[in-house]
N, C-alpha and C. Protein backbone atom coordinates (compact mmCIF):
# COMPACT_ATOMS: atom_id res chain seq x y z
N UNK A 1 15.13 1.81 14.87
CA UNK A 1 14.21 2.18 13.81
C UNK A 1 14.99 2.90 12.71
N UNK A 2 14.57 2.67 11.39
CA UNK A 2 15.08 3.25 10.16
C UNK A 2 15.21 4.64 10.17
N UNK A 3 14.04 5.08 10.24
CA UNK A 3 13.55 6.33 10.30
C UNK A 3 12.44 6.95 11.15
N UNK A 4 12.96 8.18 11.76
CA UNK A 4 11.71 8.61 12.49
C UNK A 4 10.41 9.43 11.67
N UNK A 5 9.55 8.37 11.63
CA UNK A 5 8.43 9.14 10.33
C UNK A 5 7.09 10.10 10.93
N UNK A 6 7.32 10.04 12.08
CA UNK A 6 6.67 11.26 12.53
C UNK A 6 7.19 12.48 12.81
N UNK A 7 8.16 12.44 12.48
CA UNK A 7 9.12 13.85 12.34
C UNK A 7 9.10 13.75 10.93
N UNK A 8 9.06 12.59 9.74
CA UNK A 8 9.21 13.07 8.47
C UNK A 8 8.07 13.87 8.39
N UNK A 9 7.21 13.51 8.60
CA UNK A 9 5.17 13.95 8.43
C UNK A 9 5.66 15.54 9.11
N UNK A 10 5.97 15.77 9.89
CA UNK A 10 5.72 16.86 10.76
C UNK A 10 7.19 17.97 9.76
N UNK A 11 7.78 17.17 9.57
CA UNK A 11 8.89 18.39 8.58
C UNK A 11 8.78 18.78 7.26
N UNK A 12 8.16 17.68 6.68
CA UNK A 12 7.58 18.20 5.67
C UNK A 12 6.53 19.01 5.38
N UNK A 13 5.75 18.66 6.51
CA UNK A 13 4.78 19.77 6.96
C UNK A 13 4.78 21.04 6.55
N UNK A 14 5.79 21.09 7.43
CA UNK A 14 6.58 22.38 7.37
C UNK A 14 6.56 23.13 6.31
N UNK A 15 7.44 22.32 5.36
CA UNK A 15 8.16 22.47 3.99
C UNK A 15 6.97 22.52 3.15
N UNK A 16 5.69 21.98 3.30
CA UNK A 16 4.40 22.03 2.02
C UNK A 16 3.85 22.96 2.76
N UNK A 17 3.51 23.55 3.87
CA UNK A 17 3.29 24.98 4.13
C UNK A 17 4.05 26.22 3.59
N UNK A 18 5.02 25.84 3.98
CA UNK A 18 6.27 27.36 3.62
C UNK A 18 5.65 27.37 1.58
N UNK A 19 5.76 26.16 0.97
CA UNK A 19 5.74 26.46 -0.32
C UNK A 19 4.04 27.13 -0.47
N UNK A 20 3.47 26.16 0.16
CA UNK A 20 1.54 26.88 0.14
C UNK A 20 1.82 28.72 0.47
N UNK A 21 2.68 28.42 1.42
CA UNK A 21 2.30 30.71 1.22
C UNK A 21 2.95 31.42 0.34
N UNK A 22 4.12 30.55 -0.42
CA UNK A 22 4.32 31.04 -1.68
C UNK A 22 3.91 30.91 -2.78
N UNK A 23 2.68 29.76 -2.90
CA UNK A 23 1.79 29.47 -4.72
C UNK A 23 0.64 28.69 -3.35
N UNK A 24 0.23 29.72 -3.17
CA UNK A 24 -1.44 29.51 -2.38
C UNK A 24 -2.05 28.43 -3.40
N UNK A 25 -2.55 29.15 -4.75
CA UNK A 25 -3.64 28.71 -5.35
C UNK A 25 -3.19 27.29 -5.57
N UNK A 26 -1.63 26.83 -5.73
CA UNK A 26 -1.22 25.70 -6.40
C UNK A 26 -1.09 24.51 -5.10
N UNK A 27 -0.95 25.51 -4.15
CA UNK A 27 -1.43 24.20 -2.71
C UNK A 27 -2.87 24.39 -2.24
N UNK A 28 -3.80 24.97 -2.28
CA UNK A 28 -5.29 24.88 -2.25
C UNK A 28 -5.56 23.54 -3.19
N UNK A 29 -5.18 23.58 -4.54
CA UNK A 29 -5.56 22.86 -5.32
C UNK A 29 -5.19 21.60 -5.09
N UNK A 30 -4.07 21.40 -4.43
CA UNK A 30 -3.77 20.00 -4.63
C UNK A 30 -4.42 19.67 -2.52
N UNK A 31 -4.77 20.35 -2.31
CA UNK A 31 -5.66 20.31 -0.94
C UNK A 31 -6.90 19.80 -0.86
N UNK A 32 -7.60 20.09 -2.10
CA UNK A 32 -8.79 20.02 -2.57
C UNK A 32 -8.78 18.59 -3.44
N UNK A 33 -8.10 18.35 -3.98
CA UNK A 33 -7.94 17.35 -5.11
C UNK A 33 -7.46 15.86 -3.79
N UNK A 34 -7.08 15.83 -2.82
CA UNK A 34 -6.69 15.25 -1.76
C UNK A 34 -7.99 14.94 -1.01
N UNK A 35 -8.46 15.62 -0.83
CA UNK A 35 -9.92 15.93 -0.16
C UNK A 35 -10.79 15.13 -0.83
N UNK A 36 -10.53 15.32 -1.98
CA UNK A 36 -11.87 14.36 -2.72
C UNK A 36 -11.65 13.12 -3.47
N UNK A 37 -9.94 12.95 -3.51
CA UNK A 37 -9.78 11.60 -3.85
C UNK A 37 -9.87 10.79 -2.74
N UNK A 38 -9.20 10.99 -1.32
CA UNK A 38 -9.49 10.25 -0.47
C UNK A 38 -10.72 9.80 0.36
N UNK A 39 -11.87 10.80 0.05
CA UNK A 39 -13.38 10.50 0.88
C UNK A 39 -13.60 9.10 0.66
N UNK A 40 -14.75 8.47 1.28
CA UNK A 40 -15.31 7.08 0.84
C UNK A 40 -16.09 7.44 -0.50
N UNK A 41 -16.47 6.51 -0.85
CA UNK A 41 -17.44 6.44 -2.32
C UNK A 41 -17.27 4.91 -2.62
N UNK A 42 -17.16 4.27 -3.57
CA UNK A 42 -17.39 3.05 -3.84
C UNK A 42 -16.03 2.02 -2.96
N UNK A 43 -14.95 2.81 -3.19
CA UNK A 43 -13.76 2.25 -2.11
C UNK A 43 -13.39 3.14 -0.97
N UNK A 44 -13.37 2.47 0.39
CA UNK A 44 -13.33 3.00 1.54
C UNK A 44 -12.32 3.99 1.61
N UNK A 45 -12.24 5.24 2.57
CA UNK A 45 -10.87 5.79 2.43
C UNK A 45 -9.61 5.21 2.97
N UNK A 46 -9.56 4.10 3.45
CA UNK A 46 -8.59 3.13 4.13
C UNK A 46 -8.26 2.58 3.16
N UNK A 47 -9.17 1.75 1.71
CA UNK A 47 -8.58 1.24 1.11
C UNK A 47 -7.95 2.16 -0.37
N UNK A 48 -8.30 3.40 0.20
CA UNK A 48 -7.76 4.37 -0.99
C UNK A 48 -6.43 4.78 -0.47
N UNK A 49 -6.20 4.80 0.69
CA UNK A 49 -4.62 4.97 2.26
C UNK A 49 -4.00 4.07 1.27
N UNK A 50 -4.34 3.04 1.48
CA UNK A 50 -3.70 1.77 1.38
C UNK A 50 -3.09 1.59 -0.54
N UNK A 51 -4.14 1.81 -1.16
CA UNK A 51 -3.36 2.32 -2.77
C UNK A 51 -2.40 3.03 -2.12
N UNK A 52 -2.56 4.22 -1.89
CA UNK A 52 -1.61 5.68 -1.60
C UNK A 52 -0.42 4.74 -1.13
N UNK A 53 0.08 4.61 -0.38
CA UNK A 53 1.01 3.56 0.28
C UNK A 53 1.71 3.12 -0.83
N UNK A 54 1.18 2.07 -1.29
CA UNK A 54 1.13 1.14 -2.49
C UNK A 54 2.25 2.03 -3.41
N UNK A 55 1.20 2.97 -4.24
CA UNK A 55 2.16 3.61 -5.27
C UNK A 55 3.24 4.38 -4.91
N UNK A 56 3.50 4.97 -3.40
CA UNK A 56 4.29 5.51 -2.32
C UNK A 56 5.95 4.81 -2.37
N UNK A 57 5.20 3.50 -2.47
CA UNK A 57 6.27 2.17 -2.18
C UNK A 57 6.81 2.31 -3.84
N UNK A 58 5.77 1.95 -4.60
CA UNK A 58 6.22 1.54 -6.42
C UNK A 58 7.57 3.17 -6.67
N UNK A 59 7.02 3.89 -6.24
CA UNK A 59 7.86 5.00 -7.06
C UNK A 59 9.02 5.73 -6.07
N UNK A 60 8.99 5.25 -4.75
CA UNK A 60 10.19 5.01 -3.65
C UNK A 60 10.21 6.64 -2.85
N UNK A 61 8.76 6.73 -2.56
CA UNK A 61 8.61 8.18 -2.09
C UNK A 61 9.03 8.00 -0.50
N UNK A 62 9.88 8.72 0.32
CA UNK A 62 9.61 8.07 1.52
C UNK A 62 8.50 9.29 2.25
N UNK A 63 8.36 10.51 1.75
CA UNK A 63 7.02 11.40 2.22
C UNK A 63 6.08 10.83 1.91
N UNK A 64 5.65 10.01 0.96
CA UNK A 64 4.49 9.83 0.82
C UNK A 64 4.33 8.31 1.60
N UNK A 65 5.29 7.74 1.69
CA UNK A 65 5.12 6.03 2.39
C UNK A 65 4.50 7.31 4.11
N UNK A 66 5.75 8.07 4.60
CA UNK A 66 4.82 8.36 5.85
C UNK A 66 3.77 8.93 5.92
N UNK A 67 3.25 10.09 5.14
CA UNK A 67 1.69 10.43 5.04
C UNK A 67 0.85 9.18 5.04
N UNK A 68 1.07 8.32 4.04
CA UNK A 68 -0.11 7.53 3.85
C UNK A 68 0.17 6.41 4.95
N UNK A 69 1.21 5.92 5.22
CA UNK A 69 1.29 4.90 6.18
C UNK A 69 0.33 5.37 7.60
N UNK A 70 0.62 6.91 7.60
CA UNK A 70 0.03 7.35 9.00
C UNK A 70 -1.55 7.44 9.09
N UNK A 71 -2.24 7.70 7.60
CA UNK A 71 -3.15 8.03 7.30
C UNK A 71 -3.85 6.46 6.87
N UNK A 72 -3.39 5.31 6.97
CA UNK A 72 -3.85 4.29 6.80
C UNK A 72 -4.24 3.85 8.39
N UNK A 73 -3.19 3.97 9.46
CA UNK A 73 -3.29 3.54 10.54
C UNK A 73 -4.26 4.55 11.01
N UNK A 74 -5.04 6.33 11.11
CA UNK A 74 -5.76 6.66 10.82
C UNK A 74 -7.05 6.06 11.09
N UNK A 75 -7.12 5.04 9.72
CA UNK A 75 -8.85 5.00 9.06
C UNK A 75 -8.83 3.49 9.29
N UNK A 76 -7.78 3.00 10.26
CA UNK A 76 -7.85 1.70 10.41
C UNK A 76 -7.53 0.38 9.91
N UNK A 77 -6.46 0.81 9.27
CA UNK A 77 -6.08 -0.41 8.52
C UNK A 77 -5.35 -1.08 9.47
N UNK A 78 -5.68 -2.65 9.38
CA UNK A 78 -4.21 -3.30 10.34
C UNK A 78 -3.23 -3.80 9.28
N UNK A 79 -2.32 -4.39 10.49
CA UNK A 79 -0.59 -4.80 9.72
C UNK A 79 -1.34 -5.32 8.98
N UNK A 80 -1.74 -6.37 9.19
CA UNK A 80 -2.16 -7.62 7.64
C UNK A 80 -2.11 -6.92 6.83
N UNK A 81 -3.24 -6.46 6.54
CA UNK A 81 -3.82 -5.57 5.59
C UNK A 81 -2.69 -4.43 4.42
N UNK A 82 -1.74 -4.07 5.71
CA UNK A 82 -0.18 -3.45 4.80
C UNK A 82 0.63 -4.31 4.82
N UNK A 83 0.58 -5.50 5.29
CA UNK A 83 1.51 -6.54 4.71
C UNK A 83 1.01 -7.05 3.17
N UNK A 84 -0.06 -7.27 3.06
CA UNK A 84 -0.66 -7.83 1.86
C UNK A 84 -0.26 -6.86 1.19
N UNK A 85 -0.43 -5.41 1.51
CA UNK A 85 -0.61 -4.28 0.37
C UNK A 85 1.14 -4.39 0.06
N UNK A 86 1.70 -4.68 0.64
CA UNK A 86 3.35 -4.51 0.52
C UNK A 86 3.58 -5.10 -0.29
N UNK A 87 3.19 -6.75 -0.04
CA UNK A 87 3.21 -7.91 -0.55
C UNK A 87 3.14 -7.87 -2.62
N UNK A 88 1.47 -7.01 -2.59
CA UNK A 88 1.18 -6.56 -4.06
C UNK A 88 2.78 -5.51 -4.61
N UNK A 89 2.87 -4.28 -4.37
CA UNK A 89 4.10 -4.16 -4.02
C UNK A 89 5.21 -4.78 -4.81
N UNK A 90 5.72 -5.97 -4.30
CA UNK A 90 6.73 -6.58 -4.00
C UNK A 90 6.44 -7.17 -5.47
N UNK A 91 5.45 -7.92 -5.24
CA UNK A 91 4.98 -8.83 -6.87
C UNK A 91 4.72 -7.82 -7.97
N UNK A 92 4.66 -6.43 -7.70
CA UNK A 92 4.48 -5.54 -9.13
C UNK A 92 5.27 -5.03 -9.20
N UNK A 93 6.35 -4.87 -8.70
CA UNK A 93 7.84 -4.18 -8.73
C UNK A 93 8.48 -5.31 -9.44
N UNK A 94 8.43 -6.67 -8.99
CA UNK A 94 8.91 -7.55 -9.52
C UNK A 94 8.51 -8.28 -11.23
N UNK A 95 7.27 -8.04 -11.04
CA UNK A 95 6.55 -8.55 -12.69
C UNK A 95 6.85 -7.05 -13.81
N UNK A 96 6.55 -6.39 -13.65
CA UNK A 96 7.29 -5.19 -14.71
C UNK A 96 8.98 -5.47 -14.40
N UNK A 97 9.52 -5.56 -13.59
CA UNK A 97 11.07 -5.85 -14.18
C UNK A 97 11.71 -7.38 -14.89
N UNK A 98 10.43 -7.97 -14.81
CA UNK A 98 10.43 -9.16 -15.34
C UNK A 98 9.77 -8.81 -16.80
N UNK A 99 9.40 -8.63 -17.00
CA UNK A 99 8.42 -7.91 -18.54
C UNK A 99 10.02 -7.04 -19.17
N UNK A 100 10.09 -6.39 -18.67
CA UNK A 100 11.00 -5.12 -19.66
C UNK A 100 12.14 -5.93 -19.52
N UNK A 101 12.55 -6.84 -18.43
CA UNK A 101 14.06 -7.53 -18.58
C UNK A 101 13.53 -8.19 -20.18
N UNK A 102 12.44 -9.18 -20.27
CA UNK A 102 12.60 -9.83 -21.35
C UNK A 102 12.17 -9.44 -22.41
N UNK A 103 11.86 -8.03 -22.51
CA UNK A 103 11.85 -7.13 -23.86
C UNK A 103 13.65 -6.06 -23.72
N UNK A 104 14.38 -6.33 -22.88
CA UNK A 104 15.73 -5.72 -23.31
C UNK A 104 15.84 -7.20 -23.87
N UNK A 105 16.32 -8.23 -23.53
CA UNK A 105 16.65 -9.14 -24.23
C UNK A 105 16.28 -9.33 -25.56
N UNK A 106 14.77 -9.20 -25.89
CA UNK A 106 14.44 -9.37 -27.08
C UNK A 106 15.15 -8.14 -28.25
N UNK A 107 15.32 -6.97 -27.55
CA UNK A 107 16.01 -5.75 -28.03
C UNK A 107 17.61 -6.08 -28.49
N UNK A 108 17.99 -6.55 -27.57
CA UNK A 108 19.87 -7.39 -27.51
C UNK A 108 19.64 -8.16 -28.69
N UNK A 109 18.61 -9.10 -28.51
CA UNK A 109 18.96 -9.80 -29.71
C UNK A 109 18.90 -9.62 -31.04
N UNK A 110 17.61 -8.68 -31.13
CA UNK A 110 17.85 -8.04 -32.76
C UNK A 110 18.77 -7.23 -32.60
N UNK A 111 19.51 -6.41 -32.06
CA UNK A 111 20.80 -5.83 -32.41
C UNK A 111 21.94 -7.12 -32.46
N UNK A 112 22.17 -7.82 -31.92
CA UNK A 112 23.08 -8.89 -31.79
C UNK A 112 23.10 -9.44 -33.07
N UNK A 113 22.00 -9.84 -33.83
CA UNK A 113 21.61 -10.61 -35.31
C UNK A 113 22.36 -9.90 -36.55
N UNK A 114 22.33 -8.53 -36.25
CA UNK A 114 23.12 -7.22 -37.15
C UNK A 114 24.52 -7.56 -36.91
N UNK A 115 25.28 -8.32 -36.28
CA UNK A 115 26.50 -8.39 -36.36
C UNK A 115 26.94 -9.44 -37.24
């Protein structure tokens, strides 16, 4: 295995406690703000896990891939379900570097024309 991510979950733990007893109010808040983005309401909290994951993956968090990975398996998500979500993932990591590759190019070339 890559990584042991139940020791990541459990050390970081750690580490977002130790900082909570030094800025209480600033880890209450983001305790609270956690609390109420993840409840159910119009999207399940599995499929709100499963975003979490998602943007976890887009911005290459590996604390947040294990919180939410753990917290997806949790509320019941199966593999499929994070294969697909990977899958999205994979195709939106890939279509924005496909977009900005062909706006550097378009950039290259009006500087290139100046020569």
């Amino acid at each position: 295995m890559y990584k042991d991510w139940a020791n990541t979950t459990d050390e970081l733990t750690k580490l977002m406690q130790s900082f909570g007893k030094g800025h209480p109010e600033v880890a209450k808040g983001f305790a609270q703000l956690s609390k109420a983005a993840e409840k159910d309401g119009a999207l399940s909290a599995k499929d709100k896990e499963l975003m979490a994951l998602s943007i976890g993956v887009a911005i290459r968090c590996e604390g947040c891939i294990a919180f939410h990975a753990k917290a997806a398996a949790e509320y019941g998500a199966t593999r499929a379900e994070v294969l697909e979500t990977i899958g999205v993932c994979l195709y939106m990591g890939g279509g924005p570097a496909f977009v900005y590759g062909a706006q550097a190019l378009e950039a290259f070339d009006a500087f290139a024309e100046d020569r």
